[in-house]
C-alpha atoms as a PDB file:
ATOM      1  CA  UNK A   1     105.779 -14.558 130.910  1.00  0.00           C
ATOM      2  CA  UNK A   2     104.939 -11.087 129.508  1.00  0.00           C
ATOM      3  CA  UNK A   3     106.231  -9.843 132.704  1.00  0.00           C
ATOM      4  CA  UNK A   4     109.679 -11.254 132.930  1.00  0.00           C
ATOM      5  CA  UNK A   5     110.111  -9.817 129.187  1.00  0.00           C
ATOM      6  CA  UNK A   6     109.091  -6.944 130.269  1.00  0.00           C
ATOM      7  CA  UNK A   7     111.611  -6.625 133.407  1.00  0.00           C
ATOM      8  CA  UNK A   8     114.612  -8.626 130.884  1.00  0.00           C
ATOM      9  CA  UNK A   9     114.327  -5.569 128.711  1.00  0.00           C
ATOM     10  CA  UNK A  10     114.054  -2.995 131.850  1.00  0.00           C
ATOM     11  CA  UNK A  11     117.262  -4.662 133.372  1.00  0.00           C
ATOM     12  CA  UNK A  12     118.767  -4.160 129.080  1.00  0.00           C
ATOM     13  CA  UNK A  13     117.806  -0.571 129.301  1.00  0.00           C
ATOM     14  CA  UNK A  14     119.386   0.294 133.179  1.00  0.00           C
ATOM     15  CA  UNK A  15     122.175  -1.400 131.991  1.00  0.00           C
ATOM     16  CA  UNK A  16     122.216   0.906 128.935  1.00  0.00           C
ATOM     17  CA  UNK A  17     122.255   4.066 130.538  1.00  0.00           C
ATOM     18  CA  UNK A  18     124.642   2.996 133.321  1.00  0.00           C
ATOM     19  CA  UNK A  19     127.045   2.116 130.995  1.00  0.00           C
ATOM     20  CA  UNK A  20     126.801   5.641 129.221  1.00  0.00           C
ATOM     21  CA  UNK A  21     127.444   7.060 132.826  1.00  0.00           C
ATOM     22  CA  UNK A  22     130.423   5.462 132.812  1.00  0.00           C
ATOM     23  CA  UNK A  23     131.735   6.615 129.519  1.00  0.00           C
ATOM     24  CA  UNK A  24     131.062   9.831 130.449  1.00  0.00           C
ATOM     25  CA  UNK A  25     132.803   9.490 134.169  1.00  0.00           C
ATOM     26  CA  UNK A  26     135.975   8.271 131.734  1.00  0.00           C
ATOM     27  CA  UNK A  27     135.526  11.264 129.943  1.00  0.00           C
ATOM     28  CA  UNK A  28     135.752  13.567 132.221  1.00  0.00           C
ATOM     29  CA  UNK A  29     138.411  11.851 134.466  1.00  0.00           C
ATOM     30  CA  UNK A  30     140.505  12.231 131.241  1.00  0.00           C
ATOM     31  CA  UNK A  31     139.933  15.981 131.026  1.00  0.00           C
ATOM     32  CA  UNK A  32     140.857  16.331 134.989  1.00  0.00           C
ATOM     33  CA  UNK A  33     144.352  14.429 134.086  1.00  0.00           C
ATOM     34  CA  UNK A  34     144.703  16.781 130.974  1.00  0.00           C
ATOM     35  CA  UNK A  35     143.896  19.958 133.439  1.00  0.00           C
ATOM     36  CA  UNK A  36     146.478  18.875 135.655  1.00  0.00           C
ATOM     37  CA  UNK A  37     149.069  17.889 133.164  1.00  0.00           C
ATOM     38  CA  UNK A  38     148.313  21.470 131.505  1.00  0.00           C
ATOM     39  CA  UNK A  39     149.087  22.925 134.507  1.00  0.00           C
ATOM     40  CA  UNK A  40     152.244  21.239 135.477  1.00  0.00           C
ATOM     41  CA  UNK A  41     153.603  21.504 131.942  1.00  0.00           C
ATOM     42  CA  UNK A  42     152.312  25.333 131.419  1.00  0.00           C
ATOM     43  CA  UNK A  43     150.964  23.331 127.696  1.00  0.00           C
ATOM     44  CA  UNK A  44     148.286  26.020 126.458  1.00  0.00           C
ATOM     45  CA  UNK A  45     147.620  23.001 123.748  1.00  0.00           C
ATOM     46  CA  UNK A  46     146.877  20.036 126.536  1.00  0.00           C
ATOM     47  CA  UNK A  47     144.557  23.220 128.164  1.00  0.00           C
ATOM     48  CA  UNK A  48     143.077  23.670 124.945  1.00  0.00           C
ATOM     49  CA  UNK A  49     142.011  20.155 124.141  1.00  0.00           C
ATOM     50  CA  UNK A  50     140.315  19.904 127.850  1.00  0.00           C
ATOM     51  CA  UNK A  51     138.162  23.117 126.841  1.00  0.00           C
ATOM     52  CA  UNK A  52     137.344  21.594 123.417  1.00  0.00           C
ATOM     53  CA  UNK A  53     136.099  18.031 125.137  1.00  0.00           C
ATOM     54  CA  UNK A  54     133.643  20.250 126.901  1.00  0.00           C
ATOM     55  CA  UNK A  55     131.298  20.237 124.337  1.00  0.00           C
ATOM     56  CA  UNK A  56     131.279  16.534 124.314  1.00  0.00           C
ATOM     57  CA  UNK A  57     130.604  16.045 128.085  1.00  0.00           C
ATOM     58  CA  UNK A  58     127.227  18.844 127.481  1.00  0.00           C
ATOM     59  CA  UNK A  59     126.392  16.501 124.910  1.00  0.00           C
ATOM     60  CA  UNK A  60     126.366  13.436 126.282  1.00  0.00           C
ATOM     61  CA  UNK A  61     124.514  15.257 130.006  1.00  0.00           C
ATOM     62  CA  UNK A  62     121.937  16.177 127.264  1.00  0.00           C
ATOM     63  CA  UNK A  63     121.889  12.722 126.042  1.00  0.00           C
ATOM     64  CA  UNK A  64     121.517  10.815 129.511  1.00  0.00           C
ATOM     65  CA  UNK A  65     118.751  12.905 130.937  1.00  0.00           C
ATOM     66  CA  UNK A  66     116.482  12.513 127.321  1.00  0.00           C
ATOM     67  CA  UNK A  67     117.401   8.498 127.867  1.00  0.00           C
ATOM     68  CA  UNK A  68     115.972   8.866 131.515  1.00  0.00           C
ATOM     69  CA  UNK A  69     112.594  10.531 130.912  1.00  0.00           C
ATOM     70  CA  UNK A  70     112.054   7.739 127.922  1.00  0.00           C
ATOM     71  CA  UNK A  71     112.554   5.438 130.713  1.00  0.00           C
ATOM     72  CA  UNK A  72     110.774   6.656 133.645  1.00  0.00           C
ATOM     73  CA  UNK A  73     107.690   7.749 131.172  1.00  0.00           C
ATOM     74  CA  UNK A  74     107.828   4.150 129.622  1.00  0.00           C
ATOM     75  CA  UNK A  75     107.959   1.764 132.691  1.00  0.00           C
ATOM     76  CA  UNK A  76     106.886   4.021 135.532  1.00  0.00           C
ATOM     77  CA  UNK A  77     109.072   2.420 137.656  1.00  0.00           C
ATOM     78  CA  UNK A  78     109.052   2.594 141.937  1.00  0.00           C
ATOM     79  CA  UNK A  79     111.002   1.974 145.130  1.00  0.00           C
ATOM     80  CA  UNK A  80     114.149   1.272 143.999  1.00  0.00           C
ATOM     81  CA  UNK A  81     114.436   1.295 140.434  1.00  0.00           C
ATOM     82  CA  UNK A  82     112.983   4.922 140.672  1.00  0.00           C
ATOM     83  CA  UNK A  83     115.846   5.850 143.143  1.00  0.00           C
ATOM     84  CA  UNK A  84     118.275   4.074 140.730  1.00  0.00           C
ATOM     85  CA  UNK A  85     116.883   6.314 137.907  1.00  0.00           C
ATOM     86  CA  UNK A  86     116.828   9.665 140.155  1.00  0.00           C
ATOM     87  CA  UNK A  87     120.303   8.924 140.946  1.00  0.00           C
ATOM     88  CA  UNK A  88     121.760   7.957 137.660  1.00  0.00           C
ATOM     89  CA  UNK A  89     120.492  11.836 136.482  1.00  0.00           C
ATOM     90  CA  UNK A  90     122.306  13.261 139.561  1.00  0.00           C
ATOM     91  CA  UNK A  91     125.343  11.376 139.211  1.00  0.00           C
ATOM     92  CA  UNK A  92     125.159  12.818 134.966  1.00  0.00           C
ATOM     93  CA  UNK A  93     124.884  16.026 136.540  1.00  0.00           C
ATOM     94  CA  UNK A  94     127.756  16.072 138.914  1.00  0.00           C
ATOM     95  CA  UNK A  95     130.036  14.444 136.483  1.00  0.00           C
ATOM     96  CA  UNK A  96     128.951  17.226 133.925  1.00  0.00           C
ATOM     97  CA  UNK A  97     130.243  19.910 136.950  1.00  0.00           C
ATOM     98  CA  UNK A  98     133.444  17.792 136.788  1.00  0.00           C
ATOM     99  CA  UNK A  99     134.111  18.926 133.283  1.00  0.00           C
ATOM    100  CA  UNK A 100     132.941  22.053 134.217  1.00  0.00           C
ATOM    101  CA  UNK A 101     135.438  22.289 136.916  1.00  0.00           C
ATOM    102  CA  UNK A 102     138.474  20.402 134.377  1.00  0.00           C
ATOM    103  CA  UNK A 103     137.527  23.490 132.178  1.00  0.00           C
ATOM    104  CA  UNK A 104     137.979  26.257 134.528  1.00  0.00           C
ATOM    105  CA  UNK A 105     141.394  24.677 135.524  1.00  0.00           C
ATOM    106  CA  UNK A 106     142.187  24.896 131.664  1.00  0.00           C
ATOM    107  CA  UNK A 107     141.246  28.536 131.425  1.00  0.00           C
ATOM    108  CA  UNK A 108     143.036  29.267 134.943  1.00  0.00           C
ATOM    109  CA  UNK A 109     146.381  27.590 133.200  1.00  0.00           C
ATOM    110  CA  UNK A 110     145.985  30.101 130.417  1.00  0.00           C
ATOM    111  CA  UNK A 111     145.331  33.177 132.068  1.00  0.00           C
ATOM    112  CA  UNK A 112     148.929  31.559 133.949  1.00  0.00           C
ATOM    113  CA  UNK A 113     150.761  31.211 130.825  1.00  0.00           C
ATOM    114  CA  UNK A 114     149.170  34.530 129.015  1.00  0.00           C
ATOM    115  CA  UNK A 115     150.112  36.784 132.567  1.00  0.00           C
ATOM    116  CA  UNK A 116     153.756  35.508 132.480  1.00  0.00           C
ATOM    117  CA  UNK A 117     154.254  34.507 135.892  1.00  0.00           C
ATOM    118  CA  UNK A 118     157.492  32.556 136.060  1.00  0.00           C
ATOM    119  CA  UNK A 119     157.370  28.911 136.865  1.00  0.00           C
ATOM    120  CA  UNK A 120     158.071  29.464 140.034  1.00  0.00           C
ATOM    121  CA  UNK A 121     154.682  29.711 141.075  1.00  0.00           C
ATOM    122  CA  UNK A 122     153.806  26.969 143.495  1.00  0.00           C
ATOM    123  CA  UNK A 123     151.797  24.902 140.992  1.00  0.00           C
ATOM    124  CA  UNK A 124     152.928  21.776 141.634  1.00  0.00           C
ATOM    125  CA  UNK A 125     152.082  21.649 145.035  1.00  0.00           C
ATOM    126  CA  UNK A 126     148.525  21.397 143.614  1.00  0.00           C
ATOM    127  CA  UNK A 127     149.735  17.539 142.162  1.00  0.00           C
ATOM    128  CA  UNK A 128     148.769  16.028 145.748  1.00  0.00           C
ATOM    129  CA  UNK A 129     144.993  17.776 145.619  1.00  0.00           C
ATOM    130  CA  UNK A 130     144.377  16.866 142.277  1.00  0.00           C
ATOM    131  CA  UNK A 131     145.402  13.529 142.559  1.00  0.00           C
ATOM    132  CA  UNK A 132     143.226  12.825 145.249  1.00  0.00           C
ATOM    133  CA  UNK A 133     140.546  14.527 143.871  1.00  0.00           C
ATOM    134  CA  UNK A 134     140.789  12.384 140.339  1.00  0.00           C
ATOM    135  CA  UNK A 135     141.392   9.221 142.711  1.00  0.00           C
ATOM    136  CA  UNK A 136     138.069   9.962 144.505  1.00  0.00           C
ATOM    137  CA  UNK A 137     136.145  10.337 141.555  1.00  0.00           C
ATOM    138  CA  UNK A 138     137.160   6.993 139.839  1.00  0.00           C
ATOM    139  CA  UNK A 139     136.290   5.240 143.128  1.00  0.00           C
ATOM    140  CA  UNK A 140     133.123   6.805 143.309  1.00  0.00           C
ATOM    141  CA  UNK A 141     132.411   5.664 139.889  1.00  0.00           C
ATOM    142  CA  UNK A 142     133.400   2.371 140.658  1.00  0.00           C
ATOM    143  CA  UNK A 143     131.607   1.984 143.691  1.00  0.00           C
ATOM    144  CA  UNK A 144     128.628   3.040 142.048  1.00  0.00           C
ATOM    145  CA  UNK A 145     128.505   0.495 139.633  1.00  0.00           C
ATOM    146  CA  UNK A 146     128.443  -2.125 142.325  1.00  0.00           C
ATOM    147  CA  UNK A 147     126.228  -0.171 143.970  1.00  0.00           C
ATOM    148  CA  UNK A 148     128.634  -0.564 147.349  1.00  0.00           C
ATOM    149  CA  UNK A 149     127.578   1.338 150.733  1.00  0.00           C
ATOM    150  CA  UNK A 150     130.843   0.589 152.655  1.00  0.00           C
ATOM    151  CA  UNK A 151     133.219   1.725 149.487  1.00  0.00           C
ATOM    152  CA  UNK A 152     130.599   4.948 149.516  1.00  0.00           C
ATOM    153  CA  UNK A 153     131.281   5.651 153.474  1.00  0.00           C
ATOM    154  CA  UNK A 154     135.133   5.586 153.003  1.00  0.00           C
ATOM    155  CA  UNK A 155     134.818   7.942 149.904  1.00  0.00           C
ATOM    156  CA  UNK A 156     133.253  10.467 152.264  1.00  0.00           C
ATOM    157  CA  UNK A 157     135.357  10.468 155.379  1.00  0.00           C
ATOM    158  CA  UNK A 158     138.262  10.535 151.826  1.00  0.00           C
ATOM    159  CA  UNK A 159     136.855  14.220 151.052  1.00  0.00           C
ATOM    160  CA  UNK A 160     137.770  15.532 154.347  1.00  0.00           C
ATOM    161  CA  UNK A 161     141.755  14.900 153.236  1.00  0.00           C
ATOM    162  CA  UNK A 162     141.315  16.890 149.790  1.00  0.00           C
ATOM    163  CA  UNK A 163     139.711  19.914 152.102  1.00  0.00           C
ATOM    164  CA  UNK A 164     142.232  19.964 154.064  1.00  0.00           C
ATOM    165  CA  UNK A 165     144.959  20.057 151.382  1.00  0.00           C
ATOM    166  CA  UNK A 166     143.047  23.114 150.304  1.00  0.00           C
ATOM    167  CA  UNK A 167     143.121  24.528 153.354  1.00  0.00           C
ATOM    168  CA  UNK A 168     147.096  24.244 153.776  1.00  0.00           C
ATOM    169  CA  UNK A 169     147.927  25.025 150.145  1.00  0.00           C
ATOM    170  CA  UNK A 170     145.584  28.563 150.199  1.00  0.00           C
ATOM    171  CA  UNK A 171     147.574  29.375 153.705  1.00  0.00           C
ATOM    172  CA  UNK A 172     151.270  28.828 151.368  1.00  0.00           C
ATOM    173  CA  UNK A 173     149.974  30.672 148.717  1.00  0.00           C
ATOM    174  CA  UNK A 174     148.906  33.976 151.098  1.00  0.00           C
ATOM    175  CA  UNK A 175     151.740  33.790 152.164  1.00  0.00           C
ATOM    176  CA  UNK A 176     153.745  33.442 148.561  1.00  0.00           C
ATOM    177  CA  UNK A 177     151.697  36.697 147.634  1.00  0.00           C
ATOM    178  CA  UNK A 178     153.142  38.649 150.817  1.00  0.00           C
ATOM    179  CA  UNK A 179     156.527  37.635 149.890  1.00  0.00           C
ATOM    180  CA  UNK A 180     156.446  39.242 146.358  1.00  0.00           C
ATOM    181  CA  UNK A 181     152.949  41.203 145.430  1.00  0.00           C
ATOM    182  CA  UNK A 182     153.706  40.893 141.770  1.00  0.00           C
ATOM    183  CA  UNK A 183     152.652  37.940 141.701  1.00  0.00           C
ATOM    184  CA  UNK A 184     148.950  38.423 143.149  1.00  0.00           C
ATOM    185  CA  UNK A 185     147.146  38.554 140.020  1.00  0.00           C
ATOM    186  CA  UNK A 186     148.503  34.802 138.809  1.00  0.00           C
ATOM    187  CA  UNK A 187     148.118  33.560 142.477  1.00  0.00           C
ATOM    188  CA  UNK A 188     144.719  34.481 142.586  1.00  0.00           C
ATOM    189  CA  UNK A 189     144.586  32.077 139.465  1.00  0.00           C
ATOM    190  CA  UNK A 190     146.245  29.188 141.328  1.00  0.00           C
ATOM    191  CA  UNK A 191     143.515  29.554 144.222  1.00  0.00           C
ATOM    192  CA  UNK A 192     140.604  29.977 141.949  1.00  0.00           C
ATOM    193  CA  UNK A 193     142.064  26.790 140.076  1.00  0.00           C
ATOM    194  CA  UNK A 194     143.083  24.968 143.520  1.00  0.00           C
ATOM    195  CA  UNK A 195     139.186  25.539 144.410  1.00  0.00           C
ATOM    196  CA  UNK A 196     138.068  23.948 141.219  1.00  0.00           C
ATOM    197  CA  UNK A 197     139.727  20.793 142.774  1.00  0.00           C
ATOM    198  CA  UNK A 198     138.465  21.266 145.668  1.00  0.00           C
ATOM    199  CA  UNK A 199     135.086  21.244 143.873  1.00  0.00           C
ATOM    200  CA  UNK A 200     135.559  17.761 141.862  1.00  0.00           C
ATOM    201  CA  UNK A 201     136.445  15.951 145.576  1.00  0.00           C
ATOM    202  CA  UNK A 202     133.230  17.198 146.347  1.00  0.00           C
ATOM    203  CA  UNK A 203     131.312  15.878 143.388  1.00  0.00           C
ATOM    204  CA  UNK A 204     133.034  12.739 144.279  1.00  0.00           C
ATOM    205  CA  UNK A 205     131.758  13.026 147.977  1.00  0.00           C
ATOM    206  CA  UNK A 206     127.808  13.656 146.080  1.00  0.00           C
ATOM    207  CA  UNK A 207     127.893  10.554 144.066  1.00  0.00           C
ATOM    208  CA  UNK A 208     129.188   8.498 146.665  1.00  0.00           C
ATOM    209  CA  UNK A 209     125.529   9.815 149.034  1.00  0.00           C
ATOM    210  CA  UNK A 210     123.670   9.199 145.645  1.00  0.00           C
ATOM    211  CA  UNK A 211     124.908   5.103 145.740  1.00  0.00           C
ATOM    212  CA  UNK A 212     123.568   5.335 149.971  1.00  0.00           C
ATOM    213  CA  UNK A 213     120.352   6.806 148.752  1.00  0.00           C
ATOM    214  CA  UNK A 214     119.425   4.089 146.015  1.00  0.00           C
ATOM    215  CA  UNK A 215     120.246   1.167 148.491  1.00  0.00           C
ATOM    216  CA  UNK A 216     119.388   2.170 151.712  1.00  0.00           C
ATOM    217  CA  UNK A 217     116.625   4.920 151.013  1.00  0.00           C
ATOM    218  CA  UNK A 218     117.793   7.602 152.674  1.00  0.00           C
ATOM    219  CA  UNK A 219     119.338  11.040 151.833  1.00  0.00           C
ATOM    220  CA  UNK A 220     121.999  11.362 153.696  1.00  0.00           C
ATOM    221  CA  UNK A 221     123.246  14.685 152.885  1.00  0.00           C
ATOM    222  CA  UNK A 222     124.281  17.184 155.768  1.00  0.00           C
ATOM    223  CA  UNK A 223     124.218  14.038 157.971  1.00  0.00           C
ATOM    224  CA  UNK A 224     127.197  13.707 160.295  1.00  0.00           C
ATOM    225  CA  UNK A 225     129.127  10.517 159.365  1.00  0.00           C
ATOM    226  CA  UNK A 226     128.224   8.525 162.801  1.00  0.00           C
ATOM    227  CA  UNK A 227     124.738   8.540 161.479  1.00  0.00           C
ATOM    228  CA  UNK A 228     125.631   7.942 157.918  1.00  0.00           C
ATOM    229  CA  UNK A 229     127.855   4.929 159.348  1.00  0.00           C
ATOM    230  CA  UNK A 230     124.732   4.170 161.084  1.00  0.00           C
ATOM    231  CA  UNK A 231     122.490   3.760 158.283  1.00  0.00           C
ATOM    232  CA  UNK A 232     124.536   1.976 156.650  1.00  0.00           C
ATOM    233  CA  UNK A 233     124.833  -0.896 158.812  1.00  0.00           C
END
């Protein structure tokens, strides 16, 4: 009997923390929609209020890890709850780069609007990246509350499309930069800011290893995908 208690109120307290994930994956998905509407609106106040929810997101890292060691110290737990645990404070982690990365897109969108640069730029090309980028992270999110290895695999093979806009959109901007040099030092904004994106698909592509790790036990990063899709099965 003392037992079950005991595991009821271990269940209350995973439950707990993985809900506070969540909040704080909603958080920062807001600031990434914020970043990008910033951007396409050239709003230094929408840029502003992503900056200023950065302090929240820091807080609420700080929060989540202190909630961990309570837990870990207190129940000791093994096997999988301990993977759980590990990769509940990863998961905090990368989602705390995510508003990291929202930030620096803020910033880049001011150092935009403060340089000048016409409106011409080819910001909005950025849309499709950051889009994908902000769809990837909600589905990692979501497939990391149900804890789902297939949802997981398709997130990574997902990544590969948000590199590749990278890829194509750094080629067109080169290329905008030959065209007229005046416009170097904002363009060098745009790629700094395009990489930012770049960086939240790939936070994505980390949780979604993180939800492999917990239910099959093995870390599958650097692993090429036929072995991932191998594990999996």
């Amino acid at each position: 009997m003392p037992e079950k208690h005991l595991s009821t109120q271990f269940d209350s307290e995973l439950s707990a923390v993985s809900s506070r994930v969540m909040e704080l994956g909603g958080l920062v998905e807001s600031q990434i929609r914020q970043a990008i509407y910033a951007l396409s609106q050239f709003s230094v106040e929408v840029a502003n209020e992503v900056s200023a929810a950065e302090a929240r997101v820091n807080a609420m890292e700080v929060d989540i890890d202190r909630e961990l060691s309570s837990i870990i110290a207190r129940r000791q737990p093994t096997a999988r709850d301990l993977r759980l645990l590990i990769a509940i404070s990863k998961t905090t982690a990368n989602l705390e780069r995510v508003g990291d990365e929202a930030e620096k897109i803020a910033r880049m969108v001011r150092s935009i609007i403060d340089s000048g640069a016409p409106r011409s730029l080819p910001s909005l090309e950025l849309r499709v990246a950051a889009d994908l980028a902000s769809g990837l992270l909600r589905k990692a999110l979501d497939a990391f509350a149900r804890l789902d290895t297939q949802a997981a695999v398709s997130i990574l093979k997902e990544d590969d499309q948000i590199d590749r806009e990278f890829d194509g959109f750094v080629r067109k901007l080169v290329t905008y930069m030959m065209e007229d040099p005046r416009m170097i030092s904002p363009s060098l904004d745009l790629l700094f800011l395009a990489k930012a994106i770049e960086r939240i698909g790939d936070h994505a592509k980390n949780i979604a290893e993180f939800i492999i790790y917990v239910v099959k036990g093995a870390d599958v990063r650097h692993t090429p995908m036929e072995q991932i899709e191998s594990v999996v099965k």
